[in-house]
Protein backbone atom coordinates (compact mmCIF):
# COMPACT_ATOMS: atom_id res chain seq x y z
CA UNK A 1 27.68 243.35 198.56
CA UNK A 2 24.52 244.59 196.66
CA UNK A 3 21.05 244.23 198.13
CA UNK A 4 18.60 242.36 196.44
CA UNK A 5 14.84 243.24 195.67
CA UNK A 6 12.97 240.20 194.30
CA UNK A 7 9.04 240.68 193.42
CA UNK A 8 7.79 237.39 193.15
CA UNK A 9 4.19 237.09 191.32
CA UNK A 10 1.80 233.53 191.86
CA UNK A 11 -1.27 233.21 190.31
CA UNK A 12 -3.28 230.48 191.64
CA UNK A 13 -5.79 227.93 190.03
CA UNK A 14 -9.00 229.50 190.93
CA UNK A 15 -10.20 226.03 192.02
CA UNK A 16 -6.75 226.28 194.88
CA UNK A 17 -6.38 229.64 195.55
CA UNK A 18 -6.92 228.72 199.52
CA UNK A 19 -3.78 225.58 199.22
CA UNK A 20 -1.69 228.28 197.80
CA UNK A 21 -2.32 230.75 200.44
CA UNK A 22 -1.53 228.21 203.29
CA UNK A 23 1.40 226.93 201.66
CA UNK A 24 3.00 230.48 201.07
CA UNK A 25 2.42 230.87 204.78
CA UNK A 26 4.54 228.07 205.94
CA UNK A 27 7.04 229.93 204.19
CA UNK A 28 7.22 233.04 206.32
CA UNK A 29 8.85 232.72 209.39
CA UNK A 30 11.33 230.37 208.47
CA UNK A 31 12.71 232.48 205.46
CA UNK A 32 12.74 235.41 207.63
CA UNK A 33 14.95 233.75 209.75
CA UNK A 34 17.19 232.72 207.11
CA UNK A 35 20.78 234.64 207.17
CA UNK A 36 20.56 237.33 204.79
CA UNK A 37 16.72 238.31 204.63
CA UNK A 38 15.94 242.19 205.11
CA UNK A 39 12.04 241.51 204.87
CA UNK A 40 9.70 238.66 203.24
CA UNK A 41 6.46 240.04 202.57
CA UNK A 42 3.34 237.80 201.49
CA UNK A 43 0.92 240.21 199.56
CA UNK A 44 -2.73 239.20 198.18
CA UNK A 45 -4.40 241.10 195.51
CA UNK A 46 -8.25 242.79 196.73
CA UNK A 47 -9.23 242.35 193.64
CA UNK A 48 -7.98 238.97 192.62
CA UNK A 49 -7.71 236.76 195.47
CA UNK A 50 -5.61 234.49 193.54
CA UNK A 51 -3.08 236.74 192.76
CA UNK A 52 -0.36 236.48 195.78
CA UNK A 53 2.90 238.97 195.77
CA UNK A 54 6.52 238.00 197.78
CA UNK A 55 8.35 241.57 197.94
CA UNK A 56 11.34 240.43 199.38
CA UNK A 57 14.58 242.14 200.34
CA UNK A 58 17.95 240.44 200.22
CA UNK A 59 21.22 241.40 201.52
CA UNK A 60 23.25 239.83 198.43
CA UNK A 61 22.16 237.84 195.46
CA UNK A 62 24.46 235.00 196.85
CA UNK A 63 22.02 234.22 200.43
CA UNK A 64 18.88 234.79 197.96
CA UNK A 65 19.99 231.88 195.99
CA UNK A 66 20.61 229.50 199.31
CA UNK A 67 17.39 230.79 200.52
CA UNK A 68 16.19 228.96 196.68
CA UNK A 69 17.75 225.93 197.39
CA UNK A 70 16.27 225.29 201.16
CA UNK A 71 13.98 222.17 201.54
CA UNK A 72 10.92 224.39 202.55
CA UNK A 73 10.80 225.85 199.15
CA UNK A 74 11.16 222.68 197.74
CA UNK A 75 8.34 221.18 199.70
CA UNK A 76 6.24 223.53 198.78
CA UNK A 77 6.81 223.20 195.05
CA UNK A 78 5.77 218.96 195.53
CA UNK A 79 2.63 220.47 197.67
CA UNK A 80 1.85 222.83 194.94
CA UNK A 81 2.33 220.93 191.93
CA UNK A 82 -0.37 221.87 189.49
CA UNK A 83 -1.92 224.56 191.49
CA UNK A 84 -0.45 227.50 190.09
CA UNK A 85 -1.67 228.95 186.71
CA UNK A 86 1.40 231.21 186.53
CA UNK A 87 4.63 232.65 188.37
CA UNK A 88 6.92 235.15 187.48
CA UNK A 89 9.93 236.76 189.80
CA UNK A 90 11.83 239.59 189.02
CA UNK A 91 14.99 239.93 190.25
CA UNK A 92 15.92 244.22 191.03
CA UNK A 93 18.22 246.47 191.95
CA UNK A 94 16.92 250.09 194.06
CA UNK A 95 18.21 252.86 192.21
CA UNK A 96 16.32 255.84 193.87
């Protein structure tokens, strides 16, 4: 098996920058329990408060997906809808 680094970026709507925030919380502590998850770490930019970074650490790509098809990630996609300007996620390999 091959670990998995995903960087996840979310840009906010300025006008719900503080819904995103809460709703990425909920999201915490049940991933990290989730079978497979080295570390899930919620990151928010100083200089762009609605600019929030998941650096997250995955023992294969195969538990990274079923941690993508849980219901808490899709409830927070229906409590998000429309508040999110952008989102990007990279999916990486550590080489060095």
């Amino acid at each position: 098996m091959s670990r998995l680094t995903i960087i996840a970026n979310i840009i906010a709507n300025d006008d719900k920058i503080e819904l995103i925030k809460a709703e990425l919380l909920k999201l915490i502590e049940v991933t990290r329990a989730e079978g497979g998850c080295i570390n899930y770490d919620l990151h928010q930019d100083n200089e762009n408060p609605a600019h929030f970074t998941f650096y997250e650490n995955w023992e294969s790509r195969e538990l990274w997906q079923a941690h993508m098809g849980n219901q808490h990630l899709a409830d927070y996609m229906t409590a998000t809808e429309g508040s999110v300007a952008s989102f990007t996620l990279n999916e990486m390999t550590q080489i060095a």
